[in-house]
C-alpha atoms as a PDB file:
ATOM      1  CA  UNK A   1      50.838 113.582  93.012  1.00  0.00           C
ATOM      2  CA  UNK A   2      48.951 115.198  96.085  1.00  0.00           C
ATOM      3  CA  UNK A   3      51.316 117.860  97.974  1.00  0.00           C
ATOM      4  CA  UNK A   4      53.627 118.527  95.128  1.00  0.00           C
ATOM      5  CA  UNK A   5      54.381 122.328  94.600  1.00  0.00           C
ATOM      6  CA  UNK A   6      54.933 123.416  91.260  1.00  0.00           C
ATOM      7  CA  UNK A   7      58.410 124.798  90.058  1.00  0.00           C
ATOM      8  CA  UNK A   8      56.109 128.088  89.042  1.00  0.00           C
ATOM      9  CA  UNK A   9      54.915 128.078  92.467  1.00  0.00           C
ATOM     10  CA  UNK A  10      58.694 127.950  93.502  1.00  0.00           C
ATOM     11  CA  UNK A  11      59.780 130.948  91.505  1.00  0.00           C
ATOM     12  CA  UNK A  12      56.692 133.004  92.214  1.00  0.00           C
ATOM     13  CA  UNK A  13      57.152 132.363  95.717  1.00  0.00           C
ATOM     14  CA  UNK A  14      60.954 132.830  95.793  1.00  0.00           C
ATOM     15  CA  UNK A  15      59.967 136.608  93.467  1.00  0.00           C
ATOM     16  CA  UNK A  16      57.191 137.367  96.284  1.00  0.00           C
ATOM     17  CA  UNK A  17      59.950 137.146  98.938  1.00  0.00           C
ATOM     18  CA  UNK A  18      62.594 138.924  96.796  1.00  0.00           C
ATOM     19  CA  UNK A  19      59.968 142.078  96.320  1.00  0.00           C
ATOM     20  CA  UNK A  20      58.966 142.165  99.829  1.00  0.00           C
ATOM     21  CA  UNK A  21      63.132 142.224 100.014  1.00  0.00           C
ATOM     22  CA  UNK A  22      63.032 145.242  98.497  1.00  0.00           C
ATOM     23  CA  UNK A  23      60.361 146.744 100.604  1.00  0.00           C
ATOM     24  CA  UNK A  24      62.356 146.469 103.686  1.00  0.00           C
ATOM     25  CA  UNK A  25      65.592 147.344 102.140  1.00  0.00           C
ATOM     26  CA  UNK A  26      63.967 150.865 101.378  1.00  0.00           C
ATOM     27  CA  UNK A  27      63.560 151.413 105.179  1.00  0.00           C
ATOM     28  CA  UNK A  28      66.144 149.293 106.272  1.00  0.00           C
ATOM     29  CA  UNK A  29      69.146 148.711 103.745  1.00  0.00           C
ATOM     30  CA  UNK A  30      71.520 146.206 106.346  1.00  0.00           C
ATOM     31  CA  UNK A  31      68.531 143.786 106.699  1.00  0.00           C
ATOM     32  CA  UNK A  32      66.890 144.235 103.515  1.00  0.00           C
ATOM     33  CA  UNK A  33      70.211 142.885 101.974  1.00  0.00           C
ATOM     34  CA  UNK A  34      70.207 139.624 104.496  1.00  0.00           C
ATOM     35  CA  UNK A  35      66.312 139.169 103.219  1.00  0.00           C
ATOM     36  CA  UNK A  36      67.315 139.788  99.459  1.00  0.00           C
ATOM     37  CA  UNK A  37      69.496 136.881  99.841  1.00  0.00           C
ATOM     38  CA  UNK A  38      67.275 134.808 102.016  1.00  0.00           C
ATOM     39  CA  UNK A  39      64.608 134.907  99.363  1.00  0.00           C
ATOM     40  CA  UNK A  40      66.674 132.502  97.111  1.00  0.00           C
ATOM     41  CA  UNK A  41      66.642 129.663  99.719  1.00  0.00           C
ATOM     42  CA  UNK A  42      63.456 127.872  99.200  1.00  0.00           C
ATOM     43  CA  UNK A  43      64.369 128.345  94.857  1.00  0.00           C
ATOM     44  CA  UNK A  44      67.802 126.676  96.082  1.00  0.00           C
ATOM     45  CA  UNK A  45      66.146 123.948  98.462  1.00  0.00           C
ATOM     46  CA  UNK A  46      63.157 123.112  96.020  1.00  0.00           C
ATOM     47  CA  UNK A  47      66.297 122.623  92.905  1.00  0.00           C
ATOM     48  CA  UNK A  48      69.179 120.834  94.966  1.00  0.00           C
ATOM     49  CA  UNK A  49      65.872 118.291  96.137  1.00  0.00           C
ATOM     50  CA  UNK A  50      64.998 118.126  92.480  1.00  0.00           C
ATOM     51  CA  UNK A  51      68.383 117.119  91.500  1.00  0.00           C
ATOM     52  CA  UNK A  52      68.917 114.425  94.228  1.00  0.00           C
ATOM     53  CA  UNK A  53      65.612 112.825  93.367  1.00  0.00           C
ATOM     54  CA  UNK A  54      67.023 112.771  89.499  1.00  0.00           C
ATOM     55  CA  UNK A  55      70.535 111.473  90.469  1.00  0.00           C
ATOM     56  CA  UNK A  56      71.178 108.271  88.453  1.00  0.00           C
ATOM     57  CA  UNK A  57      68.338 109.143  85.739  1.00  0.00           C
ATOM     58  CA  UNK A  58      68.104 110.766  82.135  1.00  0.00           C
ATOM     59  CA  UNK A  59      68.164 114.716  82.187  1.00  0.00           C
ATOM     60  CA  UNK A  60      66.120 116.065  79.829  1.00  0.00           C
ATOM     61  CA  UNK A  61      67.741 119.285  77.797  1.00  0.00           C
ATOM     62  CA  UNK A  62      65.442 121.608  80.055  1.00  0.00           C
ATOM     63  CA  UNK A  63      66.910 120.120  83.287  1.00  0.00           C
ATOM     64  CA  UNK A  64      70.593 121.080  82.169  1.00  0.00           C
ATOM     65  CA  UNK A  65      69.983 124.370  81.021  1.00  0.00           C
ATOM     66  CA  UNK A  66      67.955 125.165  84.884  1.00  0.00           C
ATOM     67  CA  UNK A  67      71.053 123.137  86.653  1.00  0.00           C
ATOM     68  CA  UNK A  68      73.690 125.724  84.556  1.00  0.00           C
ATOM     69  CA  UNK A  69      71.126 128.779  86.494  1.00  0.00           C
ATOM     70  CA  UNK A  70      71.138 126.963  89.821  1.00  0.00           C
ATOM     71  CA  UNK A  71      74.948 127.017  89.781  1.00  0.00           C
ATOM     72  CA  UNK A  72      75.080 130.112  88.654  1.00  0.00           C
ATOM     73  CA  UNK A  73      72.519 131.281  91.045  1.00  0.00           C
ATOM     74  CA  UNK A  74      74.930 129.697  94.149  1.00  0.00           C
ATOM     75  CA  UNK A  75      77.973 130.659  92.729  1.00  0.00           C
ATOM     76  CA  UNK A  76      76.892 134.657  92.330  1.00  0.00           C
ATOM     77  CA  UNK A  77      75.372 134.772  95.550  1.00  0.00           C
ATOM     78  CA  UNK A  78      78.551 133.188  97.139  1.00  0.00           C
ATOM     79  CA  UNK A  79      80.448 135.831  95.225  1.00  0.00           C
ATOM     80  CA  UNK A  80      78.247 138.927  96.561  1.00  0.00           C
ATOM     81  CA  UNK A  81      78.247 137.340 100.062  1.00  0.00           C
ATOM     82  CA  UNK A  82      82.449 137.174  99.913  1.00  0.00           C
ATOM     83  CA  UNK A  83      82.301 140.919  98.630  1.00  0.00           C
ATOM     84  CA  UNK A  84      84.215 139.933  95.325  1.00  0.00           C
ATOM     85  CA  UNK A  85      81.344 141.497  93.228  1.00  0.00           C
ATOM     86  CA  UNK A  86      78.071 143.397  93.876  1.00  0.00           C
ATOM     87  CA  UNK A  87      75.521 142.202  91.464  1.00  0.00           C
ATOM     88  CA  UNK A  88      71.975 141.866  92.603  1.00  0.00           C
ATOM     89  CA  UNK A  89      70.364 141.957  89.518  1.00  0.00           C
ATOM     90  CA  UNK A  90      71.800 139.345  87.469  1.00  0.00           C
ATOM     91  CA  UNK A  91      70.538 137.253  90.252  1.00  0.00           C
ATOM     92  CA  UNK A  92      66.797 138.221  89.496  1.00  0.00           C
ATOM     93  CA  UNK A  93      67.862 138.337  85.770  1.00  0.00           C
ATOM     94  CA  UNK A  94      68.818 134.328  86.235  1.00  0.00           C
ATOM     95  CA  UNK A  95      65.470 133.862  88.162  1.00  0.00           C
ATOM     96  CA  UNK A  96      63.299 135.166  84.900  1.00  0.00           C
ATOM     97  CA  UNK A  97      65.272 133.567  82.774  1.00  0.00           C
ATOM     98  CA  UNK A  98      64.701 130.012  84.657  1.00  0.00           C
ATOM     99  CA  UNK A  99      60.896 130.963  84.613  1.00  0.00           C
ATOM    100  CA  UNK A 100      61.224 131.291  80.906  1.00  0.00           C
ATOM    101  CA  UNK A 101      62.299 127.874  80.446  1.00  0.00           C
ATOM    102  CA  UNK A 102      59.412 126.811  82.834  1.00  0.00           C
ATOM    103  CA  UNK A 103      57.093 128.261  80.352  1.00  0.00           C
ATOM    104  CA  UNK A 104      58.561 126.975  77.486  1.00  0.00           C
ATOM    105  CA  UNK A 105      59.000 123.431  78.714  1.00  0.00           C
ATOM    106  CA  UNK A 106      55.225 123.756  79.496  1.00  0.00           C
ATOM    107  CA  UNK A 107      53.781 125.237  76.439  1.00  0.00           C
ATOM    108  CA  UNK A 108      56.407 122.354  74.272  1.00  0.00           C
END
């Protein structure tokens, strides 16, 4: 399939925004914070589009355990956003922990 990015493209991508993230917030915490977050839309986009092309088919086991992180994913940053907890880096810990199960699905 011509044009299709990779889901390791995705999460490399989404980790090259999150670093250069934390690059800005050095010099500029208030907008290094809005560009932390920022850096998890295309991950978001590229899943949610995953999903909706699924809808109505068989999930394999891999494609639960990565839809449990994407909801997880939304659900902390809508919790950090609301100010009801400050947790930045069990977001990236949920990012290497979906890249893990990119990995494995590959090498299985």
């Amino acid at each position: 399939m011509a044009g299709q990015i990779s889901e390791r493209k995705v999460i490399v991508f989404t980790t090259f925004l999150i670093v250069f993230a934390g690059v800005v917030r050095l010099l500029k915490y208030s907008i290094g914070i809005v560009l932390f977050y920022l850096a998890f839309v295309p991950y978001i986009i590229y899943r949610i589009s995953y999903y909706r092309k699924l809808k109505g088919k068989e999930k394999s086991q891999h494609d639960r355990y990565r839809f449990a992180i994407l909801v997880a994913i939304i659900l902390t940053i809508l919790l950090n956003l609301l100010g009801l907890q400050d947790v930045e880096f069990f977001l990236l810990f949920l990012l290497m922990i979906d890249f893990l199960i990119v990995i494995n699905k590959k090498v299985s």
